[in-house]
Protein backbone atom coordinates (compact mmCIF):
# COMPACT_ATOMS: atom_id res chain seq x y z
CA UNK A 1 0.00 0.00 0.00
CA UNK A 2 1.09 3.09 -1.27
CA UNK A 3 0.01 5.39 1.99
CA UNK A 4 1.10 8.51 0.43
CA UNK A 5 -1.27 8.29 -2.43
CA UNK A 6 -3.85 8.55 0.54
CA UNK A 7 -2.33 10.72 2.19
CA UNK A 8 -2.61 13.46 -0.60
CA UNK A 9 -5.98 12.36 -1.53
CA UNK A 10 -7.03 13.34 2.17
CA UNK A 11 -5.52 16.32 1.56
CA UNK A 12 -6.42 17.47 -1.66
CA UNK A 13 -10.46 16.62 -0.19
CA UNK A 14 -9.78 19.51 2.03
CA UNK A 15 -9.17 21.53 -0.91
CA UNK A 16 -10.94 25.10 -1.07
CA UNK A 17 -11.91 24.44 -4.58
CA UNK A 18 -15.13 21.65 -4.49
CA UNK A 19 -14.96 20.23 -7.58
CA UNK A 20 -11.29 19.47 -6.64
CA UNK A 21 -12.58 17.78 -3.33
CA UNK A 22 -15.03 15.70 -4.69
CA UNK A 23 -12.65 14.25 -7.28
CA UNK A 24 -10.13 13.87 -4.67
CA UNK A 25 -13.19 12.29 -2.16
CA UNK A 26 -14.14 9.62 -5.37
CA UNK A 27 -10.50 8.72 -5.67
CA UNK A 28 -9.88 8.16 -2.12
CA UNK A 29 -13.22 6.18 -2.16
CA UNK A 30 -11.67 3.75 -4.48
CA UNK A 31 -8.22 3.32 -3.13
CA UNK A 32 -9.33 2.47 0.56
CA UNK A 33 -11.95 0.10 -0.90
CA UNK A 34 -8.73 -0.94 -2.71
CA UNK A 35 -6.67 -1.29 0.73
CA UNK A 36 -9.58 -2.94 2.52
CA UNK A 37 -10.32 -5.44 0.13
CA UNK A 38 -6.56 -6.71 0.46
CA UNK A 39 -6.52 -6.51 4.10
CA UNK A 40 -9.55 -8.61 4.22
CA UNK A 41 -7.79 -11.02 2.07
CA UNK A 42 -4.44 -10.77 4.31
CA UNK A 43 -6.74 -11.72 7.43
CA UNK A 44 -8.70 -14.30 5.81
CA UNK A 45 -5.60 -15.90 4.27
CA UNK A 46 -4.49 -15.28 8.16
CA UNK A 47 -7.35 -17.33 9.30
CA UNK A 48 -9.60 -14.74 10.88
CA UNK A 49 -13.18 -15.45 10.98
CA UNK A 50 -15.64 -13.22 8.99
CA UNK A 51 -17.13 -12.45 12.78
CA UNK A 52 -13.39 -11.29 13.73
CA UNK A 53 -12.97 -9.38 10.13
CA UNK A 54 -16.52 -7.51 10.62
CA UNK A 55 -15.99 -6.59 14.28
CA UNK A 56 -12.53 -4.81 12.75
CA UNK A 57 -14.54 -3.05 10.18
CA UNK A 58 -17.65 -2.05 12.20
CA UNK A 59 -20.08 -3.79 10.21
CA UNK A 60 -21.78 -6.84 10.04
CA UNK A 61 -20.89 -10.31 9.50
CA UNK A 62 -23.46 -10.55 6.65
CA UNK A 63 -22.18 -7.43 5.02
CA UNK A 64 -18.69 -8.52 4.85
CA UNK A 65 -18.51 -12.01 3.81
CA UNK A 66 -21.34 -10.85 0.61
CA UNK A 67 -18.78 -8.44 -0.10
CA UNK A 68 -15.27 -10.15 0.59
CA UNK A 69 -16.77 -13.86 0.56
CA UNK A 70 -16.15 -14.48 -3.01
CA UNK A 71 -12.71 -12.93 -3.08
């Protein structure tokens, strides 16, 4: 993971300019789905239970494995 791609995503969403903050807010959208999605595999391929995985992300069970279960 590349954290300073985030890193000046975040910042560029604080931008005074709003068109620049929204496209900085999409693209920030898409790499920490990004990030997620391979932590979720790192903790699956770790053994951690979808319950363990969910309680980390603050969201349910259900949620998480239709989203990550396939991956």
């Amino acid at each position: 993971m590349d954290s300073s791609v985030i890193h000046t995503l975040a910042g560029d969403a604080g931008s005074d300019d709003p068109i620049l903050a929204l496209k900085a807010i999409a693209k920030l959208h898409k790499e920490l789905d990004r990030v997620e999605a391979i932590a979720v595999r790192r903790a699956r391929n770790a053994n951690a239970s979808w319950q363990f995985i969910a309680l980390a992300l603050g969201r349910s069970k259900q949620a998480v494995h239709k989203k990550y279960g396939r991956s």
